[in-house]
C-alpha atoms as a PDB file:
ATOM      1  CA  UNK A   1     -83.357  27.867  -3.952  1.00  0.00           C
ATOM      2  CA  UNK A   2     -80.120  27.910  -6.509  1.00  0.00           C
ATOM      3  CA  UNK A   3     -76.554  27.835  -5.715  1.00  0.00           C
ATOM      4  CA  UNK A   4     -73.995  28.439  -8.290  1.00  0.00           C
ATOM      5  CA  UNK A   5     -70.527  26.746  -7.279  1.00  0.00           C
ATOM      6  CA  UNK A   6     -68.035  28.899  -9.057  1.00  0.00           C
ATOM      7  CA  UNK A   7     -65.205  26.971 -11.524  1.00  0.00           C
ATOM      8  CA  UNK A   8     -65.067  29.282 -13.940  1.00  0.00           C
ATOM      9  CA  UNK A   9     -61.079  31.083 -13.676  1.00  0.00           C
ATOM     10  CA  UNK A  10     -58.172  28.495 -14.869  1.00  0.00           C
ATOM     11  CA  UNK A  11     -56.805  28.799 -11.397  1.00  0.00           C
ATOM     12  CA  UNK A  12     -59.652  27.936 -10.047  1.00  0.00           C
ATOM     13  CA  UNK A  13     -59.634  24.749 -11.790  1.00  0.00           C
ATOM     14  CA  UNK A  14     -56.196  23.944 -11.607  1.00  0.00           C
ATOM     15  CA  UNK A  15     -56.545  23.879  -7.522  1.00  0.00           C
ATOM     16  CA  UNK A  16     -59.429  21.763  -7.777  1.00  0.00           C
ATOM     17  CA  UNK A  17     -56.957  19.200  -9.586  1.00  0.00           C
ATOM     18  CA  UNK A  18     -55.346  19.530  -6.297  1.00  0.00           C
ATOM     19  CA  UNK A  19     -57.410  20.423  -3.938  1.00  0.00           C
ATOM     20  CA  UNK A  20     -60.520  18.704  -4.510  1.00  0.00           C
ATOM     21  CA  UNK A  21     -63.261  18.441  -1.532  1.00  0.00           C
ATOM     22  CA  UNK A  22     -60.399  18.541   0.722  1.00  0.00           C
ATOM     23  CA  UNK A  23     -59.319  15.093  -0.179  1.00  0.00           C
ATOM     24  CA  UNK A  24     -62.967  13.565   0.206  1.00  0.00           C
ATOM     25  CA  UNK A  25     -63.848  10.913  -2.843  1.00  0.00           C
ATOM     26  CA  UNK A  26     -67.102  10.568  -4.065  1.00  0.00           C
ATOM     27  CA  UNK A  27     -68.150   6.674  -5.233  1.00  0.00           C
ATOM     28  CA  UNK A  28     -69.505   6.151  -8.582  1.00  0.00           C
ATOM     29  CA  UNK A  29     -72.660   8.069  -9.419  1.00  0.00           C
ATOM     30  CA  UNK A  30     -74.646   6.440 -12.155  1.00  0.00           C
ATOM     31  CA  UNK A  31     -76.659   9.425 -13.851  1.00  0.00           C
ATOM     32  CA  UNK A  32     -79.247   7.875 -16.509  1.00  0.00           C
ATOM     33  CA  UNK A  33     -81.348   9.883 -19.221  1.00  0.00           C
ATOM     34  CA  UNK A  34     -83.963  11.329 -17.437  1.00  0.00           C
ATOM     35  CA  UNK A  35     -87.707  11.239 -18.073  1.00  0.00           C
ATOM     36  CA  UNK A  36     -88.671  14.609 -16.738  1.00  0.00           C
ATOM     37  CA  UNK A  37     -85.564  16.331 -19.384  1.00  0.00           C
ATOM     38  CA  UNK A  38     -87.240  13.844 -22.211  1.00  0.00           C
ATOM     39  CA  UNK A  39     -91.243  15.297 -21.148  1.00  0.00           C
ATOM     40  CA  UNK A  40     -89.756  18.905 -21.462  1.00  0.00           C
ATOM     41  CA  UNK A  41     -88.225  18.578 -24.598  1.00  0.00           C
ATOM     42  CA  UNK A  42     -91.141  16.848 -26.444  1.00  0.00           C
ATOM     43  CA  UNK A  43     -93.459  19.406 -25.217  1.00  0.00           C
ATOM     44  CA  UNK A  44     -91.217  22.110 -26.776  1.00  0.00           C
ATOM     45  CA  UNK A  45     -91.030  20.626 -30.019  1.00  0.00           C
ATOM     46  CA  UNK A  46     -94.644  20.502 -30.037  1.00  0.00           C
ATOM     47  CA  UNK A  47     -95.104  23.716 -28.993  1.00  0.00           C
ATOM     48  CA  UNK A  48     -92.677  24.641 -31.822  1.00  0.00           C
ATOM     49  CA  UNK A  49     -95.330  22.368 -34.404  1.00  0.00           C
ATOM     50  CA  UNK A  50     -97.924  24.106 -33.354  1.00  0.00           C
ATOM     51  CA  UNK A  51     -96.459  27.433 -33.607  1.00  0.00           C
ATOM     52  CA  UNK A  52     -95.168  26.825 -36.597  1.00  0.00           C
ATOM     53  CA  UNK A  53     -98.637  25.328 -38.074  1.00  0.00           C
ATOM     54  CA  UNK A  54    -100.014  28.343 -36.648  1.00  0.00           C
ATOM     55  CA  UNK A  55     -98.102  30.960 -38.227  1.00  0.00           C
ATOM     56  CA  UNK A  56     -97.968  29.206 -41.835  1.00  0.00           C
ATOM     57  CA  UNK A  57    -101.938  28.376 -41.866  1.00  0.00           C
ATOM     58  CA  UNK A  58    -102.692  31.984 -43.784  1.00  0.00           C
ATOM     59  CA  UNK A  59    -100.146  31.065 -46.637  1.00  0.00           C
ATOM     60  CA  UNK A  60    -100.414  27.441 -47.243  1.00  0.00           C
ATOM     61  CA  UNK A  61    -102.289  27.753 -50.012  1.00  0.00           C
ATOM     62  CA  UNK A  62    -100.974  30.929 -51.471  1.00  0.00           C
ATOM     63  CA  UNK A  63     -98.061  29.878 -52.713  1.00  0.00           C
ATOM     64  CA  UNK A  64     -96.815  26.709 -53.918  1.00  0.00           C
ATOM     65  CA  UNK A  65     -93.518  26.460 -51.800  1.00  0.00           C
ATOM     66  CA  UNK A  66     -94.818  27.229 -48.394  1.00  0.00           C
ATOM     67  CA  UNK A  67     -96.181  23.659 -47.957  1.00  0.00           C
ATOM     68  CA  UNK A  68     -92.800  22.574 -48.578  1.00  0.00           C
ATOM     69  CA  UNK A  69     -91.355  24.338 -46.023  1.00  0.00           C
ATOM     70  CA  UNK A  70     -93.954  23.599 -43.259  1.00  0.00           C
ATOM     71  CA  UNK A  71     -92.689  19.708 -44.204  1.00  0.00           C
ATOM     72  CA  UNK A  72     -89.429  20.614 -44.359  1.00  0.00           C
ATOM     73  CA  UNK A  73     -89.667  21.769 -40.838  1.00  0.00           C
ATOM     74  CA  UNK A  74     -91.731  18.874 -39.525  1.00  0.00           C
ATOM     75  CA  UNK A  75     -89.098  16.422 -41.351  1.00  0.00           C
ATOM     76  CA  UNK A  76     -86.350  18.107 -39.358  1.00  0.00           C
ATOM     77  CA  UNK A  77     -88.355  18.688 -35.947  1.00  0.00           C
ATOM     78  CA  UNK A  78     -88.872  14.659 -36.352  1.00  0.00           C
ATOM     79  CA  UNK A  79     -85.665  14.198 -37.204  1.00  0.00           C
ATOM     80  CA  UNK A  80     -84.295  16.143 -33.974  1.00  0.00           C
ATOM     81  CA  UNK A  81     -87.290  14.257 -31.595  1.00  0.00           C
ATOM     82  CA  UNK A  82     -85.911  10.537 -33.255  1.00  0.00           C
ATOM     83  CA  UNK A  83     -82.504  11.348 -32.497  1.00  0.00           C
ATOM     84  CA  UNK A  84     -83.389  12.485 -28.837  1.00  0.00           C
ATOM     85  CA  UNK A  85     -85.575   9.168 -28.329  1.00  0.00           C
ATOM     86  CA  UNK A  86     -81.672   7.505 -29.003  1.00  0.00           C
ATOM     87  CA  UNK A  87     -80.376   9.831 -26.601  1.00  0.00           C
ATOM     88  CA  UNK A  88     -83.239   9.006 -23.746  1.00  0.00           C
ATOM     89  CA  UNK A  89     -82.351   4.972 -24.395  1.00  0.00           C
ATOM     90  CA  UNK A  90     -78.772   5.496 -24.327  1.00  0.00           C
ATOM     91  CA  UNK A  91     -76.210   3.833 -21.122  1.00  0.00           C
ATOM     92  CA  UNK A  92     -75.778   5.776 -17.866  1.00  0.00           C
ATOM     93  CA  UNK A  93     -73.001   7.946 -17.237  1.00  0.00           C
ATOM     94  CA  UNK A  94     -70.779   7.575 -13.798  1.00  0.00           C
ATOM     95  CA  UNK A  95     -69.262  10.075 -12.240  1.00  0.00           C
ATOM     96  CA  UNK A  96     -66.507   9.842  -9.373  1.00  0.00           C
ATOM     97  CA  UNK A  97     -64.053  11.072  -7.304  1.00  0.00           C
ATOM     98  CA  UNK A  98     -61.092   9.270  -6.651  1.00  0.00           C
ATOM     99  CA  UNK A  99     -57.947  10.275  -4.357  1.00  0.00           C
ATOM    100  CA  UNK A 100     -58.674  13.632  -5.722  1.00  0.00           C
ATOM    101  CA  UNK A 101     -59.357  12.897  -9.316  1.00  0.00           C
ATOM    102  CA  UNK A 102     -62.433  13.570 -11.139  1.00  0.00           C
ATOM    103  CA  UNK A 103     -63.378  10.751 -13.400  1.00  0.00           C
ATOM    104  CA  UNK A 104     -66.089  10.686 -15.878  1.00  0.00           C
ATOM    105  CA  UNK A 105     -67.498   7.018 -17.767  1.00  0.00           C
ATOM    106  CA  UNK A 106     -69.528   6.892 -20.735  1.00  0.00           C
ATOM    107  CA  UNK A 107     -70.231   4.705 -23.723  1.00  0.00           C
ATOM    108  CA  UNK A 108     -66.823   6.317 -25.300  1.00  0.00           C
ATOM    109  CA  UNK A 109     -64.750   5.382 -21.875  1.00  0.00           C
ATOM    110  CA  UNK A 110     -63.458   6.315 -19.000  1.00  0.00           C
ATOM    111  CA  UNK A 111     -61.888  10.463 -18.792  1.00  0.00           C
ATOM    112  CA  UNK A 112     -60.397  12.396 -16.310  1.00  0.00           C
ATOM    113  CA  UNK A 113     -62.129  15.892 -16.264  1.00  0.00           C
ATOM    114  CA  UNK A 114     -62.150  18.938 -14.308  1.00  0.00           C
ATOM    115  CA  UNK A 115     -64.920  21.459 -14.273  1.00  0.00           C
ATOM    116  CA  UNK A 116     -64.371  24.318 -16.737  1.00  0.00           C
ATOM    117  CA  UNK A 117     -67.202  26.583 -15.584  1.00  0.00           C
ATOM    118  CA  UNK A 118     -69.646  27.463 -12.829  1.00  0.00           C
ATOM    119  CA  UNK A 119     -71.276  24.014 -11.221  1.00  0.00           C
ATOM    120  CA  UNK A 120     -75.305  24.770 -10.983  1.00  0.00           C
ATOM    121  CA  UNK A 121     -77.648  23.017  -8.343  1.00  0.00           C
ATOM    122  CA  UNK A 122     -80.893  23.529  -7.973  1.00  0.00           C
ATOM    123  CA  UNK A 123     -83.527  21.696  -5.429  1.00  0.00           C
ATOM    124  CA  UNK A 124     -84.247  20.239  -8.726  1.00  0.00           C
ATOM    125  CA  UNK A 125     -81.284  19.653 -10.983  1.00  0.00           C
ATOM    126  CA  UNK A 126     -77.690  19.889 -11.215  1.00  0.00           C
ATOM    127  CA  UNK A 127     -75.557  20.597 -13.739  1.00  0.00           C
ATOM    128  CA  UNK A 128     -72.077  20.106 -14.547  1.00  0.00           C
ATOM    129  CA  UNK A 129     -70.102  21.332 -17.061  1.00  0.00           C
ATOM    130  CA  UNK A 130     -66.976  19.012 -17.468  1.00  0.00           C
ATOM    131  CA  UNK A 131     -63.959  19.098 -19.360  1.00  0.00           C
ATOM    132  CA  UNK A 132     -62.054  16.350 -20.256  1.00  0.00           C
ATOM    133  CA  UNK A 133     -58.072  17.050 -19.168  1.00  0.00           C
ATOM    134  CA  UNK A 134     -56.304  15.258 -22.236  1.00  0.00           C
ATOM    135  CA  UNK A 135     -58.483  16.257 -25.553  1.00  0.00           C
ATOM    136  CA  UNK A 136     -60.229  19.077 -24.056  1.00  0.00           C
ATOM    137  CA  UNK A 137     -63.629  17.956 -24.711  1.00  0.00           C
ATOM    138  CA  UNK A 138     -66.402  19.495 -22.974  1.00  0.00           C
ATOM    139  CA  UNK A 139     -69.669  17.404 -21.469  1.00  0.00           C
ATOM    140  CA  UNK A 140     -72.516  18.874 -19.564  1.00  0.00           C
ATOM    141  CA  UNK A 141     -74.049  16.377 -17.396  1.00  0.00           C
ATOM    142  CA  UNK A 142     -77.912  17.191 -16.659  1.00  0.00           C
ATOM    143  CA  UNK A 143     -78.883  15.520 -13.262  1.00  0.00           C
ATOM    144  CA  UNK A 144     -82.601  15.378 -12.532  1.00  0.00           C
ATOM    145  CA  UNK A 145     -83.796  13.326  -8.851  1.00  0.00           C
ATOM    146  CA  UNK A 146     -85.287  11.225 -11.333  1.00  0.00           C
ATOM    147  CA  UNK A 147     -82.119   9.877 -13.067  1.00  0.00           C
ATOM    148  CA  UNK A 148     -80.223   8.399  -9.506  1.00  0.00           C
ATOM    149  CA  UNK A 149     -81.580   6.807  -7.263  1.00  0.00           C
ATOM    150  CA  UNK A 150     -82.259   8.478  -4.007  1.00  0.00           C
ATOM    151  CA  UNK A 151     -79.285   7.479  -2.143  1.00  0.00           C
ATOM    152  CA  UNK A 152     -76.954   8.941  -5.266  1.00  0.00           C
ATOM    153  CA  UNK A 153     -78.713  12.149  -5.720  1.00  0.00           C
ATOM    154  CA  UNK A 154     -78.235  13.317  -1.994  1.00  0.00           C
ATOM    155  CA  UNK A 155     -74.379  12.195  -1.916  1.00  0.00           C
ATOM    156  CA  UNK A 156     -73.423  13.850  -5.400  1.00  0.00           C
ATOM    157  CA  UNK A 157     -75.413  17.310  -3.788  1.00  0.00           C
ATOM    158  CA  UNK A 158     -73.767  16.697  -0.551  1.00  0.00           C
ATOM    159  CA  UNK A 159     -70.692  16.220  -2.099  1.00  0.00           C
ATOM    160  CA  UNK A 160     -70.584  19.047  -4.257  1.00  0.00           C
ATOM    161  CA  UNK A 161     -72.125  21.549  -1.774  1.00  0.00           C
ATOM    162  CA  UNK A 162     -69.897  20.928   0.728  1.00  0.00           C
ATOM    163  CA  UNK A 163     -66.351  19.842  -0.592  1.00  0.00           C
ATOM    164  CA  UNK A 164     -66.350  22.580  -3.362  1.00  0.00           C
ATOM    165  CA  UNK A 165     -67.286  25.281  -0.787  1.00  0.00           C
ATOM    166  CA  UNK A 166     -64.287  24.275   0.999  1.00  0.00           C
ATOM    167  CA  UNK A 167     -62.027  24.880  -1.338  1.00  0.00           C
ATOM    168  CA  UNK A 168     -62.917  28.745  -2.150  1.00  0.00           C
END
Protein backbone atom coordinates (compact mmCIF):
# COMPACT_ATOMS: atom_id res chain seq x y z
CA UNK A 1 0.00 0.00 0.00
CA UNK A 2 1.87 3.44 -1.28
CA UNK A 3 0.53 6.83 -1.57
CA UNK A 4 2.39 9.50 -3.28
CA UNK A 5 1.26 13.10 -1.96
CA UNK A 6 1.99 15.30 -4.90
CA UNK A 7 4.34 18.73 -4.23
CA UNK A 8 6.03 18.69 -7.11
CA UNK A 9 4.65 22.17 -9.39
CA UNK A 10 5.94 25.66 -7.75
CA UNK A 11 2.32 26.51 -7.29
CA UNK A 12 1.74 23.76 -5.63
CA UNK A 13 4.20 24.63 -3.10
CA UNK A 14 3.64 28.11 -2.85
CA UNK A 15 -0.17 27.29 -1.59
CA UNK A 16 1.10 24.95 0.81
CA UNK A 17 3.04 28.09 2.33
CA UNK A 18 -0.45 29.19 2.67
CA UNK A 19 -2.57 26.72 2.82
CA UNK A 20 -1.06 24.12 4.80
CA UNK A 21 -3.36 21.15 6.32
CA UNK A 22 -6.02 23.64 6.39
CA UNK A 23 -4.48 25.50 9.23
CA UNK A 24 -3.84 22.21 11.37
CA UNK A 25 -0.11 22.26 13.18
CA UNK A 26 1.69 19.32 13.69
CA UNK A 27 3.97 19.23 17.22
CA UNK A 28 7.52 18.42 17.00
CA UNK A 29 8.37 15.07 15.46
CA UNK A 30 11.73 13.80 16.56
CA UNK A 31 12.93 11.44 13.59
CA UNK A 32 16.30 9.56 14.74
CA UNK A 33 18.73 7.44 12.42
CA UNK A 34 17.12 4.39 11.98
CA UNK A 35 18.38 0.85 12.49
CA UNK A 36 16.43 -0.93 9.84
CA UNK A 37 17.98 2.06 6.96
CA UNK A 38 21.59 1.27 8.80
CA UNK A 39 20.89 -3.04 8.37
CA UNK A 40 20.03 -2.29 4.63
CA UNK A 41 22.84 -0.36 3.81
CA UNK A 42 25.53 -2.62 5.40
CA UNK A 43 24.11 -5.54 3.71
CA UNK A 44 24.53 -3.72 0.35
CA UNK A 45 27.96 -2.85 0.81
CA UNK A 46 28.63 -6.33 1.51
CA UNK A 47 26.90 -7.55 -1.16
CA UNK A 48 28.95 -5.04 -3.22
CA UNK A 49 32.44 -6.85 -1.36
CA UNK A 50 31.44 -9.85 -2.29
CA UNK A 51 30.59 -9.07 -5.75
CA UNK A 52 33.37 -7.33 -6.22
CA UNK A 53 35.75 -10.22 -4.65
CA UNK A 54 33.87 -12.34 -6.88
CA UNK A 55 34.39 -10.82 -10.11
CA UNK A 56 38.24 -9.90 -9.48
CA UNK A 57 39.16 -13.59 -8.06
CA UNK A 58 40.20 -14.82 -11.88
CA UNK A 59 42.72 -11.82 -12.23
CA UNK A 60 44.26 -11.27 -8.92
CA UNK A 61 47.13 -12.82 -9.69
CA UNK A 62 47.50 -12.01 -13.31
CA UNK A 63 48.45 -8.82 -13.14
CA UNK A 64 50.18 -6.82 -10.68
CA UNK A 65 47.67 -3.82 -10.39
CA UNK A 66 44.45 -5.65 -9.96
CA UNK A 67 45.17 -6.30 -6.23
CA UNK A 68 45.45 -2.72 -5.93
CA UNK A 69 42.33 -1.98 -7.12
CA UNK A 70 40.33 -4.69 -5.23
CA UNK A 71 41.99 -2.56 -2.01
CA UNK A 72 41.35 0.44 -3.45
CA UNK A 73 37.75 -0.45 -3.52
CA UNK A 74 37.58 -2.03 -0.07
CA UNK A 75 39.49 1.25 1.31
CA UNK A 76 36.70 3.34 -0.18
CA UNK A 77 33.64 0.86 0.55
CA UNK A 78 35.13 1.22 4.34
CA UNK A 79 35.51 4.54 4.01
CA UNK A 80 31.71 5.09 2.85
CA UNK A 81 30.43 2.27 5.79
CA UNK A 82 32.72 4.57 8.62
CA UNK A 83 31.21 7.62 7.51
CA UNK A 84 27.59 6.09 7.60
CA UNK A 85 28.31 4.58 11.24
CA UNK A 86 28.71 8.79 11.99
CA UNK A 87 25.61 9.29 10.25
CA UNK A 88 23.59 6.33 12.29
CA UNK A 89 25.07 8.09 15.78
CA UNK A 90 24.26 11.45 14.72
CA UNK A 91 21.19 13.89 16.78
CA UNK A 92 17.53 13.52 15.78
CA UNK A 93 15.91 15.71 13.45
CA UNK A 94 12.35 17.53 14.40
CA UNK A 95 9.97 18.30 12.22
CA UNK A 96 6.83 20.68 12.80
CA UNK A 97 4.13 22.57 11.81
CA UNK A 98 3.46 25.73 13.22
CA UNK A 99 0.48 28.31 12.39
CA UNK A 100 1.06 27.09 8.96
CA UNK A 101 4.78 27.01 8.76
CA UNK A 102 6.88 24.10 8.11
CA UNK A 103 9.90 24.03 10.30
CA UNK A 104 12.74 21.70 10.11
CA UNK A 105 15.71 21.31 13.28
CA UNK A 106 18.91 19.72 12.90
CA UNK A 107 22.43 19.84 14.25
CA UNK A 108 22.94 23.01 11.73
CA UNK A 109 19.56 24.80 13.23
CA UNK A 110 16.37 25.52 12.94
CA UNK A 111 14.86 26.18 8.82
CA UNK A 112 11.75 26.94 7.44
CA UNK A 113 11.12 24.54 4.43
CA UNK A 114 8.49 23.67 2.10
CA UNK A 115 8.30 20.46 0.18
CA UNK A 116 9.83 20.71 -3.31
CA UNK A 117 8.64 17.36 -4.67
CA UNK A 118 6.22 14.48 -4.33
CA UNK A 119 5.83 13.40 -0.35
CA UNK A 120 6.10 9.30 -0.35
CA UNK A 121 4.43 7.06 2.43
CA UNK A 122 4.50 3.76 2.58
CA UNK A 123 2.99 1.27 5.45
CA UNK A 124 6.62 1.26 6.03
CA UNK A 125 8.41 4.53 5.47
CA UNK A 126 7.96 8.00 4.60
CA UNK A 127 9.82 10.23 2.87
CA UNK A 128 10.12 13.81 2.54
CA UNK A 129 11.87 15.79 0.36
CA UNK A 130 12.31 19.34 1.93
CA UNK A 131 13.57 22.49 0.83
CA UNK A 132 14.79 25.00 2.87
CA UNK A 133 12.90 28.60 1.86
CA UNK A 134 15.97 31.05 2.41
CA UNK A 135 19.25 29.13 0.90
CA UNK A 136 17.42 26.68 -1.07
CA UNK A 137 18.90 23.68 0.36
CA UNK A 138 17.33 20.47 -0.16
CA UNK A 139 16.98 17.54 2.77
CA UNK A 140 15.29 14.24 2.38
CA UNK A 141 14.11 13.00 5.60
CA UNK A 142 13.86 8.99 5.66
CA UNK A 143 11.22 7.97 8.35
CA UNK A 144 11.19 4.30 9.29
CA UNK A 145 8.41 3.11 12.46
CA UNK A 146 11.55 2.39 14.00
CA UNK A 147 13.01 5.95 14.27
CA UNK A 148 9.66 7.66 16.36
CA UNK A 149 8.16 6.40 18.71
CA UNK A 150 4.75 5.01 18.15
CA UNK A 151 2.72 7.87 19.13
CA UNK A 152 4.93 10.22 16.50
CA UNK A 153 4.85 7.91 13.62
CA UNK A 154 0.93 7.69 13.48
CA UNK A 155 0.48 11.66 13.94
CA UNK A 156 3.22 12.67 11.24
CA UNK A 157 1.15 9.84 8.74
CA UNK A 158 -2.06 11.18 9.96
CA UNK A 159 -0.99 14.45 9.48
CA UNK A 160 0.33 14.24 6.18
CA UNK A 161 -2.40 11.93 4.76
CA UNK A 162 -5.01 13.92 5.68
CA UNK A 163 -4.08 17.75 5.76
CA UNK A 164 -2.13 17.53 2.40
CA UNK A 165 -5.11 15.76 0.71
CA UNK A 166 -7.07 18.66 1.68
CA UNK A 167 -5.38 21.02 0.08
CA UNK A 168 -5.43 19.47 -3.66
Amino acid sequence: MSEITPASSQNLTNNFIHKTAAGVDLAPVNIKPSQILWRIELTFYCSMMCAATIALFPFLLSAFYWPIVWLTFLLSVIFVVRGRWHAKKSTPVTFSVQKQVWRFRSVNGEFTVVPFSEILMWSSVIILPLQETLSGRKHYVLAFPDSMNENDWRRLRVWLRTGLRNNL
